[in-house]
Protein backbone atom coordinates (compact mmCIF):
# COMPACT_ATOMS: atom_id res chain seq x y z
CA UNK A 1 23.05 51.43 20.87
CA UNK A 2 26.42 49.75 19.61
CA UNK A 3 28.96 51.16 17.68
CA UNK A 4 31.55 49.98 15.57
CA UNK A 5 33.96 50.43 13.09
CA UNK A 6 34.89 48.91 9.80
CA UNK A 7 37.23 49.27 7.12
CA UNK A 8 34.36 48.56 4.43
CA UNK A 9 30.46 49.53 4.42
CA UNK A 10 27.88 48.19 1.75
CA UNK A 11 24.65 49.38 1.89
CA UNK A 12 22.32 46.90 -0.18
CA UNK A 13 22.91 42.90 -0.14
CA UNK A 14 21.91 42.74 -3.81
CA UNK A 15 24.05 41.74 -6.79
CA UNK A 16 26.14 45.07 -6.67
CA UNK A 17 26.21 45.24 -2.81
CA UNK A 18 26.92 41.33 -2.64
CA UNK A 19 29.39 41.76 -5.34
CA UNK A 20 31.26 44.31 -3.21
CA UNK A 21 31.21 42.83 0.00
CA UNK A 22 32.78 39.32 -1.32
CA UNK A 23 35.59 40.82 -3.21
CA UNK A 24 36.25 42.86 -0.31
CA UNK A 25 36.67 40.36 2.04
CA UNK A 26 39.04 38.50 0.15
CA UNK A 27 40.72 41.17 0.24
CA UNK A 28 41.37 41.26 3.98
CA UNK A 29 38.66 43.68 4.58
CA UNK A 30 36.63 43.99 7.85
CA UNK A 31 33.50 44.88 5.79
CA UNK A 32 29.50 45.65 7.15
CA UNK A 33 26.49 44.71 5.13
CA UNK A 34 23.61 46.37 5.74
CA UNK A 35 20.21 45.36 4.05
CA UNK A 36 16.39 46.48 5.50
CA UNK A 37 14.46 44.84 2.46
CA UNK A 38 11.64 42.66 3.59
CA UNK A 39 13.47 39.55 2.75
CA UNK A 40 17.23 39.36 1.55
CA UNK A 41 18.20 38.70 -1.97
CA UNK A 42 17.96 41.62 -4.03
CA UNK A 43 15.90 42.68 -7.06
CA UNK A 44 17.04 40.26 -9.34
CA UNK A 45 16.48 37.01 -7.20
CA UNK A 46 13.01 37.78 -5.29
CA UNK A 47 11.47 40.80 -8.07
CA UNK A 48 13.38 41.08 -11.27
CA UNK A 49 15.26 38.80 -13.75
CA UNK A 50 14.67 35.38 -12.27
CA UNK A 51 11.07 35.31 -11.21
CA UNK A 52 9.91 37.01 -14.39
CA UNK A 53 11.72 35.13 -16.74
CA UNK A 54 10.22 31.85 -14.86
CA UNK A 55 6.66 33.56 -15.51
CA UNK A 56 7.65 33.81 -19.03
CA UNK A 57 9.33 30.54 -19.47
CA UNK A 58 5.37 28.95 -19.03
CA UNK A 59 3.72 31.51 -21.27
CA UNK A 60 6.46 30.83 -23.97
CA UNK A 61 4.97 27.04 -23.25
CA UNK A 62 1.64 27.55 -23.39
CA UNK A 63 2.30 29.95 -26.88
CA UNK A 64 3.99 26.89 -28.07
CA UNK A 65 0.92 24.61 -27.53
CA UNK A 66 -1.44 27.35 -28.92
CA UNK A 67 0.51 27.07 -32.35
CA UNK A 68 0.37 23.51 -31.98
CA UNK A 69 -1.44 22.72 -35.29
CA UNK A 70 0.81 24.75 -37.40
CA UNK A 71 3.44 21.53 -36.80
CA UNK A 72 1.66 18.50 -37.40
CA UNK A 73 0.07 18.40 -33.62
CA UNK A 74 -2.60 18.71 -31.63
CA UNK A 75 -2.91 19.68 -28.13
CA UNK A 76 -6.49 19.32 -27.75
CA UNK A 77 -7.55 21.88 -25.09
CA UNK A 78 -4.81 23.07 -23.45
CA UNK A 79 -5.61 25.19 -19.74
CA UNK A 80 -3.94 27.82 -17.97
CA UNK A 81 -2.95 27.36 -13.99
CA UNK A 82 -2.13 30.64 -12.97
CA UNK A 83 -1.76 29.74 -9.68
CA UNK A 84 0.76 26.54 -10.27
CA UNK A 85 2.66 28.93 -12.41
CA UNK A 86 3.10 30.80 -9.30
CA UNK A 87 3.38 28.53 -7.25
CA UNK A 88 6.37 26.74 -9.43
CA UNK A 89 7.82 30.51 -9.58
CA UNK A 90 8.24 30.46 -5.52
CA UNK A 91 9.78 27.24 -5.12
CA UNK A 92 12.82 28.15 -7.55
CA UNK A 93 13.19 31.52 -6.32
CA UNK A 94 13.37 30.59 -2.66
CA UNK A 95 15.69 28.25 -3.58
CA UNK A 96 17.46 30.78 -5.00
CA UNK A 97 17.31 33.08 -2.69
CA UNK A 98 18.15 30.90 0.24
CA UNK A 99 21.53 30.88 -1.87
CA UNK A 100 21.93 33.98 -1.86
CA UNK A 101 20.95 34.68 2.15
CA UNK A 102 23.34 31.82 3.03
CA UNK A 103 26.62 33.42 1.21
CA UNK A 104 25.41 36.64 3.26
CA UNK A 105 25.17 35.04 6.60
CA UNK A 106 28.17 32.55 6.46
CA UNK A 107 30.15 34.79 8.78
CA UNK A 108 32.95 36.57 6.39
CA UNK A 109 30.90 40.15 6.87
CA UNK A 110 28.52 41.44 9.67
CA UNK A 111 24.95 41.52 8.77
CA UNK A 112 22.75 44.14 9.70
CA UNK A 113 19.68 43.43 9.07
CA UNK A 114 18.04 47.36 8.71
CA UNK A 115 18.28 50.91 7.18
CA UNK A 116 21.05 52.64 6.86
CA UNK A 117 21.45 56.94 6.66
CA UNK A 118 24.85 58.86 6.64
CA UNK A 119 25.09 61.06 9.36
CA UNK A 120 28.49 62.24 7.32
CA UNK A 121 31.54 61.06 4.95
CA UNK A 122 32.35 58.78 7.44
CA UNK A 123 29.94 57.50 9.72
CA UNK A 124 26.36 55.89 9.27
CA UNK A 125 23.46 55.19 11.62
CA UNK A 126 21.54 51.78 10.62
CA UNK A 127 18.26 51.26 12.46
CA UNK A 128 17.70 47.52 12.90
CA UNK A 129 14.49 46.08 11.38
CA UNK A 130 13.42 43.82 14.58
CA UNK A 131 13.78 45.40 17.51
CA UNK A 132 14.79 49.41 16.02
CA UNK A 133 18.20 48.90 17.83
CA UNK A 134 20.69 51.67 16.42
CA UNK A 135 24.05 50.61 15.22
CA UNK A 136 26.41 53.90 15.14
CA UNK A 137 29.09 52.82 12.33
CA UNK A 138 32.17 54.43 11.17
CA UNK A 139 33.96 53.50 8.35
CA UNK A 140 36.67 54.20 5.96
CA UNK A 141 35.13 53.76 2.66
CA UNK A 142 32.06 52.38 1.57
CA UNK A 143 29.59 51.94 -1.57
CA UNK A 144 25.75 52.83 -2.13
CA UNK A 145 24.22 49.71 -3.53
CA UNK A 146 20.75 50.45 -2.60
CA UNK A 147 18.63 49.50 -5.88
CA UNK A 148 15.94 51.12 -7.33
CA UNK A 149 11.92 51.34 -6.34
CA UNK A 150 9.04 51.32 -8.95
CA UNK A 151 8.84 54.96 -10.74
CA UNK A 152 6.08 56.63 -9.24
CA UNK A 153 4.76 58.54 -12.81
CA UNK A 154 1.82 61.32 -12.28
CA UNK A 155 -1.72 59.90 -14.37
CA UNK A 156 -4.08 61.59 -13.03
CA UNK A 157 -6.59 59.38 -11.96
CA UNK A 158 -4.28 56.53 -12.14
CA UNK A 159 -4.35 56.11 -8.20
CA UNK A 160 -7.65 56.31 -7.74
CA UNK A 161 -8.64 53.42 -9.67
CA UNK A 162 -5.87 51.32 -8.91
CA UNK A 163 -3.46 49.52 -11.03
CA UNK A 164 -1.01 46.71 -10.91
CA UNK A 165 3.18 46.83 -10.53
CA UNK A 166 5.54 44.29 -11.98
CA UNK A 167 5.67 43.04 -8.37
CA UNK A 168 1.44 42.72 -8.21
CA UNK A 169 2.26 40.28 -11.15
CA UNK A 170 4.92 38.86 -10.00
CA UNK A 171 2.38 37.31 -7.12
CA UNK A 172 -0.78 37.64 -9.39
CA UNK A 173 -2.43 33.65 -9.05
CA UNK A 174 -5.42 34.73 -10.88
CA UNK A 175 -4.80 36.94 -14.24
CA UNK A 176 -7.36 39.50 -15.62
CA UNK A 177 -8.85 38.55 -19.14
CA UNK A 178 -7.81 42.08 -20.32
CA UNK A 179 -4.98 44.36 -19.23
CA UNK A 180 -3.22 47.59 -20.55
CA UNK A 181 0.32 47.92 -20.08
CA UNK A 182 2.04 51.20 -19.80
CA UNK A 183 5.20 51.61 -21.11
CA UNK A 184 7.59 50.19 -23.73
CA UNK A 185 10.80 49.24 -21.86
CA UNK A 186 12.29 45.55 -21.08
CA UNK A 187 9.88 45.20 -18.05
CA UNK A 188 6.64 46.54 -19.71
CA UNK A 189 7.61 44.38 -22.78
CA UNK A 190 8.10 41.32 -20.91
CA UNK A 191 4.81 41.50 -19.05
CA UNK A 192 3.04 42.43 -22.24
CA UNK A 193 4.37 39.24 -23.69
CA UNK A 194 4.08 36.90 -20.30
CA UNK A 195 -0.31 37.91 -20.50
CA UNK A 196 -0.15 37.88 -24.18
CA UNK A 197 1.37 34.14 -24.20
CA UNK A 198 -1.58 33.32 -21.48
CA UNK A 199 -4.02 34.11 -24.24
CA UNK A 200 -5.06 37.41 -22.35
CA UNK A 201 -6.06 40.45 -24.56
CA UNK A 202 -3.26 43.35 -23.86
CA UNK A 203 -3.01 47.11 -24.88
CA UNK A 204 0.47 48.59 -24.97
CA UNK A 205 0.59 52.13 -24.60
CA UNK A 206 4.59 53.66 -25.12
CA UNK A 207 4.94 57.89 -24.47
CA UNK A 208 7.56 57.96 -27.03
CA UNK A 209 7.44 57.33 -30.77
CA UNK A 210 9.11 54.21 -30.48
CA UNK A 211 9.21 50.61 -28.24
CA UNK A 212 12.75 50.60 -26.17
CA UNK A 213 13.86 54.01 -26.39
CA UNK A 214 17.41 54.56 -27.18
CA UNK A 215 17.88 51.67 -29.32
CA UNK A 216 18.10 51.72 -32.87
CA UNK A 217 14.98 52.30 -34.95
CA UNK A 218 14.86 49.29 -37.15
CA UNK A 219 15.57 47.17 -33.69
CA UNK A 220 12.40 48.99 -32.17
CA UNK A 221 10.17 48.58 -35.40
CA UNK A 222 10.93 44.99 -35.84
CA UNK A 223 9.96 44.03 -32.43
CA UNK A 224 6.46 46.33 -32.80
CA UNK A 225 6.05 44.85 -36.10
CA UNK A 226 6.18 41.47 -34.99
CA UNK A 227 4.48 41.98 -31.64
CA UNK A 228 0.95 44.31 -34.01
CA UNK A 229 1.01 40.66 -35.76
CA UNK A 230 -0.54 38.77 -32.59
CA UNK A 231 -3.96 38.84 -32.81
CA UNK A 232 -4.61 39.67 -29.31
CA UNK A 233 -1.88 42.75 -28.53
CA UNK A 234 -2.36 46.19 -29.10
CA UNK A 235 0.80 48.55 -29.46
CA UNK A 236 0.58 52.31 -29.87
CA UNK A 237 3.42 54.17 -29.76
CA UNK A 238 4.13 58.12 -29.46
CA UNK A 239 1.36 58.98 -27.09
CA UNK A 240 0.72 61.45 -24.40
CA UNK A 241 -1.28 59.71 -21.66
CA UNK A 242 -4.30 62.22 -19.75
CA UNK A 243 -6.27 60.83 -17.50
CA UNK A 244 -7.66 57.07 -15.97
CA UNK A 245 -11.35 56.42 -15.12
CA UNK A 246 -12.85 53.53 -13.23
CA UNK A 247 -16.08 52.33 -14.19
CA UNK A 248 -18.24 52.20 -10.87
CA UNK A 249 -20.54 49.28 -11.85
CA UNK A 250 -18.13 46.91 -13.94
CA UNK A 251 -14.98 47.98 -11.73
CA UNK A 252 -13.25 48.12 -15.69
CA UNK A 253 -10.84 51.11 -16.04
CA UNK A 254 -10.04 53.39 -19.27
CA UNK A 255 -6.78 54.63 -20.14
CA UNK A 256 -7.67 57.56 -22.24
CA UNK A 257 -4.20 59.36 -24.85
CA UNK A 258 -3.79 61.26 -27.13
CA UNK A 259 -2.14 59.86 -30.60
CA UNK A 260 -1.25 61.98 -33.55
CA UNK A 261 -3.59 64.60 -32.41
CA UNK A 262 -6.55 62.66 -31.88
CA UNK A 263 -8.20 61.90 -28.17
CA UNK A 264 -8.17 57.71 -28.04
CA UNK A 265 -9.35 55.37 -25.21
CA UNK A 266 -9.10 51.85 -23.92
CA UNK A 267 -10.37 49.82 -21.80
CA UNK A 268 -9.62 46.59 -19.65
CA UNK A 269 -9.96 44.89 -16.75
CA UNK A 270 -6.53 45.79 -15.20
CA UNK A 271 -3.76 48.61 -15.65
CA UNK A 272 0.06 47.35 -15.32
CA UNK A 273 2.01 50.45 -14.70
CA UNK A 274 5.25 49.47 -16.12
CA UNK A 275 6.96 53.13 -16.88
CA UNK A 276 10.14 51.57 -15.10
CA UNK A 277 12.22 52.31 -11.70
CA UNK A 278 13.83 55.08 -10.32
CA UNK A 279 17.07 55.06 -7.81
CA UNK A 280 16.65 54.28 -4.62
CA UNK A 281 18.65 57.13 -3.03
CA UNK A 282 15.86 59.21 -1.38
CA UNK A 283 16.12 58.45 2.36
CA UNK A 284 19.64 57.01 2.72
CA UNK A 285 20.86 60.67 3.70
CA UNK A 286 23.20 61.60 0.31
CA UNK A 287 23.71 65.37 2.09
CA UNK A 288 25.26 64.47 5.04
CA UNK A 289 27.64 62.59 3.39
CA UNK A 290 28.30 65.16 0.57
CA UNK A 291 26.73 62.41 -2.14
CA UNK A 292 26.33 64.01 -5.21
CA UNK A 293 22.83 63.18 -6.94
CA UNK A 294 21.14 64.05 -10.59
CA UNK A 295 17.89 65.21 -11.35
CA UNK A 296 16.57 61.81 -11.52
CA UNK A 297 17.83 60.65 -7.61
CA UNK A 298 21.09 58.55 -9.28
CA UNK A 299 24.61 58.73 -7.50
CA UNK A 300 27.11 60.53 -10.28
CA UNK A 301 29.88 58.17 -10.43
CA UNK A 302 33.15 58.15 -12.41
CA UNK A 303 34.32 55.10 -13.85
CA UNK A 304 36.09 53.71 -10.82
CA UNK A 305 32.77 53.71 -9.05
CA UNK A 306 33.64 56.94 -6.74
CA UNK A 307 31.09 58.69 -6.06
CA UNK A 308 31.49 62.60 -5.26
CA UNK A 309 33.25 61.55 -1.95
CA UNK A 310 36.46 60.05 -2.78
CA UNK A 311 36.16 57.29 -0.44
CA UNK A 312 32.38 56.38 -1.20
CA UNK A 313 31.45 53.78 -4.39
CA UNK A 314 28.30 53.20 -5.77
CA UNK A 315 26.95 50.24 -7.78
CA UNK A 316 23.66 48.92 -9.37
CA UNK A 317 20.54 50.62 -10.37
CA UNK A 318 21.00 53.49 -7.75
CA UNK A 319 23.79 54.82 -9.80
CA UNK A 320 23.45 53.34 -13.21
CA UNK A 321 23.90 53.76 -16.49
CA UNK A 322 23.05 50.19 -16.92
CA UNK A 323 20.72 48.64 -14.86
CA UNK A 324 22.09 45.18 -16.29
CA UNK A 325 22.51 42.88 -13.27
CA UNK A 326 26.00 41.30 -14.55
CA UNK A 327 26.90 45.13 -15.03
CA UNK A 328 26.02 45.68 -11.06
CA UNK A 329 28.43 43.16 -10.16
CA UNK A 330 31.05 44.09 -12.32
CA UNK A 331 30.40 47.21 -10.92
CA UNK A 332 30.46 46.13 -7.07
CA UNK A 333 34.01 44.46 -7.91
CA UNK A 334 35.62 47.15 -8.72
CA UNK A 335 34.84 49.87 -6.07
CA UNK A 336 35.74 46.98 -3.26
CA UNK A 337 39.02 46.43 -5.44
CA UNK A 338 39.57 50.39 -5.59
CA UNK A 339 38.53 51.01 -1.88
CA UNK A 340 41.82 47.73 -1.28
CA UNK A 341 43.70 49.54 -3.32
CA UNK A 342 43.31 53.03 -1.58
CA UNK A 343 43.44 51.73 2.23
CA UNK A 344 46.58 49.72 1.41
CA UNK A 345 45.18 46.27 1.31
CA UNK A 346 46.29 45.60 -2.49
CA UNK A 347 49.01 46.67 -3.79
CA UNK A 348 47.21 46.32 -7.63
CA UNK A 349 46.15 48.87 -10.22
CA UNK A 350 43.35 50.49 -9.74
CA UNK A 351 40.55 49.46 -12.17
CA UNK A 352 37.65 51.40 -14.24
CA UNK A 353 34.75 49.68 -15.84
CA UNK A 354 34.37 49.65 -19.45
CA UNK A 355 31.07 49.57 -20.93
CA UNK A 356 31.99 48.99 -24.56
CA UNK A 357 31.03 45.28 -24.24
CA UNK A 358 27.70 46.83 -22.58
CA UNK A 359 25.11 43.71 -23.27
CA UNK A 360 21.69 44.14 -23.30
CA UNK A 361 18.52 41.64 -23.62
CA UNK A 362 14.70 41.44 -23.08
CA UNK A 363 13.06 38.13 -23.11
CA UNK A 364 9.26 39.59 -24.97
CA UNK A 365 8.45 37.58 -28.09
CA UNK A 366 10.31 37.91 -30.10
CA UNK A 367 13.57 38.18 -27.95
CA UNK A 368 15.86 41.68 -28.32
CA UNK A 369 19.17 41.85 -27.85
CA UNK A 370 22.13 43.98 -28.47
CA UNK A 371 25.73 44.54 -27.67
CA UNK A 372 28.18 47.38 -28.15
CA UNK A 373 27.35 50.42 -30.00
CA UNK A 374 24.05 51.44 -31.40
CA UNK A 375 24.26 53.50 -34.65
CA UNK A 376 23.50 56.88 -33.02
CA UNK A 377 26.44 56.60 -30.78
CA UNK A 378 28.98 55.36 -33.25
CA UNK A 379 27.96 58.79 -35.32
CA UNK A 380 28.16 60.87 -32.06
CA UNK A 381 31.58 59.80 -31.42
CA UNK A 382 32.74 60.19 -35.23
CA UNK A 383 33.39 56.62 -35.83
CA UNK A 384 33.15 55.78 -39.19
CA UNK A 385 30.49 52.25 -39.54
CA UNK A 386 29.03 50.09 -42.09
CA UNK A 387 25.90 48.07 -40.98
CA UNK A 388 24.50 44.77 -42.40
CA UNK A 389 21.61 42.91 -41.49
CA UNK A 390 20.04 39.27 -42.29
CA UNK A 391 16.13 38.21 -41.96
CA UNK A 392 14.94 35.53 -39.76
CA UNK A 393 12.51 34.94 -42.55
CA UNK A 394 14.79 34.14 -44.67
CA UNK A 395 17.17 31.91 -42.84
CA UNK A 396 16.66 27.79 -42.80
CA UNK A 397 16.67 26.85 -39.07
CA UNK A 398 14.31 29.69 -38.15
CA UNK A 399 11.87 28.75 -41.04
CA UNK A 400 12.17 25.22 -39.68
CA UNK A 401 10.88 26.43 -36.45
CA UNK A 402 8.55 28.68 -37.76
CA UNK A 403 10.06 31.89 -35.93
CA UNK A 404 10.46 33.81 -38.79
CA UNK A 405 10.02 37.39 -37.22
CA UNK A 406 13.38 39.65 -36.92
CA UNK A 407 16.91 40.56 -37.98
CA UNK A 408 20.02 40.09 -37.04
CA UNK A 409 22.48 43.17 -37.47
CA UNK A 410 26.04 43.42 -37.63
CA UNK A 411 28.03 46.69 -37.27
CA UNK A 412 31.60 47.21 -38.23
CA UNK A 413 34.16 49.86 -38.71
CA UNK A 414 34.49 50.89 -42.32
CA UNK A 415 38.82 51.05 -42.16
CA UNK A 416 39.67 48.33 -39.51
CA UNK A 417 36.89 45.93 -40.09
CA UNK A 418 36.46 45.22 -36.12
CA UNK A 419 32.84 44.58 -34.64
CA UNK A 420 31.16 47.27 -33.08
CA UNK A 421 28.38 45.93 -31.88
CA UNK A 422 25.03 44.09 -33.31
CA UNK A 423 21.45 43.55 -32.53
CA UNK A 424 18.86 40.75 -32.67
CA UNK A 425 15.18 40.89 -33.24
CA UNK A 426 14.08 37.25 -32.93
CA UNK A 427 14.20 33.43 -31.84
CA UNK A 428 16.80 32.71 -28.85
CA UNK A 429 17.93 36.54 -29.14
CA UNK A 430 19.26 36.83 -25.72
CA UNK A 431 21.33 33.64 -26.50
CA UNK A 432 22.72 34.65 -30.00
CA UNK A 433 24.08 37.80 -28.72
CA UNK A 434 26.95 35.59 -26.96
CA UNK A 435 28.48 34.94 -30.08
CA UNK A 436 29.03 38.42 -30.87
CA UNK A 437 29.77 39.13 -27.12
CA UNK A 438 32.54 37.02 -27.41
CA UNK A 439 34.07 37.91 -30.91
CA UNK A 440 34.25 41.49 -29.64
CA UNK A 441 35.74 40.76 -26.94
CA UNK A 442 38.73 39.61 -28.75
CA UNK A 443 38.08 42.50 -31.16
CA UNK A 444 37.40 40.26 -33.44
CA UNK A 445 37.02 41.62 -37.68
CA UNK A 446 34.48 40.72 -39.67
CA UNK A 447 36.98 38.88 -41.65
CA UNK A 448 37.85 36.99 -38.84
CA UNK A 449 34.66 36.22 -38.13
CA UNK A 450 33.63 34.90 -41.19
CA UNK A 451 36.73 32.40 -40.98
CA UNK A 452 34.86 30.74 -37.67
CA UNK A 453 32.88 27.68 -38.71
CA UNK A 454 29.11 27.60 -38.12
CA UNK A 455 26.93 24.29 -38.30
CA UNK A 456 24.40 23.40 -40.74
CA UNK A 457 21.24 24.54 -39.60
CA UNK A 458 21.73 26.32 -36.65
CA UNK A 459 20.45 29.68 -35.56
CA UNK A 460 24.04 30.87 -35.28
CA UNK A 461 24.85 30.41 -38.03
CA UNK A 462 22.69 33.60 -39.84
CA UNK A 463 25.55 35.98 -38.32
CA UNK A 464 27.82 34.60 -41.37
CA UNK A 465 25.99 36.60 -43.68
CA UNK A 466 25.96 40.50 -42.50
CA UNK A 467 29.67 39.67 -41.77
CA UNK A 468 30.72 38.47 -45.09
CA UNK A 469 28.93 41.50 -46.47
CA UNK A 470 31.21 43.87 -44.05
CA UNK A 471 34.30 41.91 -44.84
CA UNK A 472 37.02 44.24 -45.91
């Protein structure tokens, strides 16, 4: 048993917890990380944003070479490789990841390698991976940065005849020649897309009556429209799932909903459970500590990161709202710059996050992406809005490249012209946002905006046109 004491504690080595334990340190800090994951890296290196979007980068590939004809071209017999897609996935994120594990082992924090639990507002117990050595830690602030696990949602018979996480994917070298995905959020989206583009027959099955819940309705119906279109996807939305069956001779399994009243079924070779993540709060011992947690296991946080304890942060997906990995770190910055602040070590401002620049994207095809306000919140918080939007079908660079599915949409206030916030439904979405990203930033009116030269033909250039229309 050793014990020691620190004036900073991150629980977590992902981007939140990493986030927090740099800034901290440069700020004089004697500062703890403690991380018990298998390997070190966090969520978005080794399971989230960077292996899945290299998954999708060869899928996006391969769609390109299916389509081949439609360009002049022929790729004559064109082959999948699951397992050199793979394969190519693991050698860029273990070079990413030994990145990451270097920064967190160069010596400017401890590392312990293990879990932690409070045992109260001030003190911790982590319980080393290797050899189950305790570490008795106290510590005058601290922040949760713990992640978030795969939602365990109640099927019944879901369990019993197996089905795949993002993760199984994620590691998947052979692919099933059917799947149904459930769920309709960024990571069920993605997947859907990823076997789709692998010329794999998919059923998507959302619970609520639209794809990405929470965002605006024409955003959602674009992207279903344009996803119905492929001829081997499957989308039905506002459903109430029942019950899963396994087929004992073929080993094929049957997701059986109901759907405007009437019983439906499908079935497929594999079941991607994709009805997203839940905090990962559960065993780090919140009570003790006097942690504050919703219904749903996330740390309540105020907008300096403090949790319920004064003197404890949180950041990432275990406290939300956002689970947006640039958000995370944002996030992690600021509770190690408030935690300075309080033991003395600054002598700044204390700082808040602001989330109306709050950026989201999902790489399916097509692309989403939107920043700012949706419509629903600009109404819920009075704010009087205009809206324009443009078609991708009817726009020269994206005819030229025959991605003609989508919208983009502007949004502006009706008596000072500023942006509000936009969406995109189509080609390079998660890179057109930027634009807009940055023109709010600056607060930037429409009339503005439409003063900022755009090149002839360029994707960009298609935001000219909702903003002219909003011009005041």
């Amino acid at each position: 048993m050793t014990k020691s004491t620190y004036d900073f504690v991150v629980l977590g080595g992902g981007s939140a917890g990493y986030a927090a334990a740099r800034t901290a340190h440069e700020h004089g800090m004697k500062t703890a990380v403690i991380d018990g994951a298998d390997e070190l890296g966090g969520l978005c290196i080794l399971r989230g944003c960077m292996p899945s979007k290299t998954l999708i980068e060869s899928a996006n590939r391969f769609r390109s070479m299916r389509r081949a004809k439609e360009f002049g071209l022929r790729a004559e017999n064109p082959a999948v490789k699951t397992d050199e897609i793979i394969e190519r996935k693991r050698k860029l994120i273990s070079e990413f990841a030994e990145y990451r594990q270097e920064q967190l082992k160069d010596g400017r924090f401890d590392l312990i390698r293990g879990t932690a639990i409070f045992t109260g507002p001030n003190s911790l117990v982590a319980t080393a991976k290797d050899d189950g050595e305790e570490h008795h830690l106290e510590f005058r602030s601290a922040i949760v940065a713990t992640g978030s696990v795969v939602s365990k949602i109640p099927i019944t018979g879901l369990k019993e005849a197996g089905y795949w996480t993002s993760d199984d994917v994620l590691e998947a070298e052979e692919l099933p020649d059917s799947i149904i995905v459930l769920g309709g959020g960024a990571i069920a989206l993605e997947m859907a897309c990823y076997f789709e583009g692998l010329g794999r027959e998919v059923t998507l099955i959302q619970r609520s009556d639209q794809l990405l819940s929470g965002s605006d309705r024409d955003v959602a119906k674009a992207l279903e429209s344009a996803m119905m279109e492929k001829e081997n996807l499957a989308v039905h939305v506002g459903t109430h799932l029942t019950h899963v069956t396994k087929h004992a001779e073929t080993g094929r399994k049957t997701v059986h909903f109901e759907k405007g009243g009437e019983a439906l079924s499908v079935e497929a070779d594999q079941i991607l459970e994709a009805l997203g993540r839940s905090p990962n709060s559960a065993f780090i011992g919140a009570d003790a500590a006097g942690i504050e947690l919703d219904d749903s296991g996330k740390i309540s946080c105020a907008p300096d990161q403090r949790t319920s304890v004064p003197h404890i942060f949180a950041g990432g997906d275990v406290c939300g709202p956002h689970e947006i990995v640039h958000i995370a770190i944002e996030q992690g910055e600021i509770a190690a710059h408030n935690a300075a602040v309080d033991l003395g070590f600054l002598s700044e401002p204390k700082k808040e996050i602001d989330y109306r620049l709050k950026l989201y994207g999902i790489f399916s095809d097509p692309e989403v992406a939107m920043v700012g306000m949706s419509e629903a919140e600009a109404k819920e918080a009075g704010i009087p809005f205009a809206t324009d939007t443009y078609p991708f079908d009817d726009h020269g660079k994206s005819m030229v490249m025959g991605e003609t599915h989508g919208f983009v949409k502007m949004m502006a206030h009706t008596e000072t012209g500023e942006i509000l916030g936009a969406s995109v439904v189509g080609p390079h979405a998660v890179d057109l946002i930027h634009e807009i990203v940055v023109a709010m930033h600056f607060r930037c009116t429409t009339n503005e905006f439409i003063k900022i030269p755009h090149y002839h033909p360029t994707l960009s250039e298609i935001w000219t046109y909702p903003a002219e229309e909003l011009s005041i």
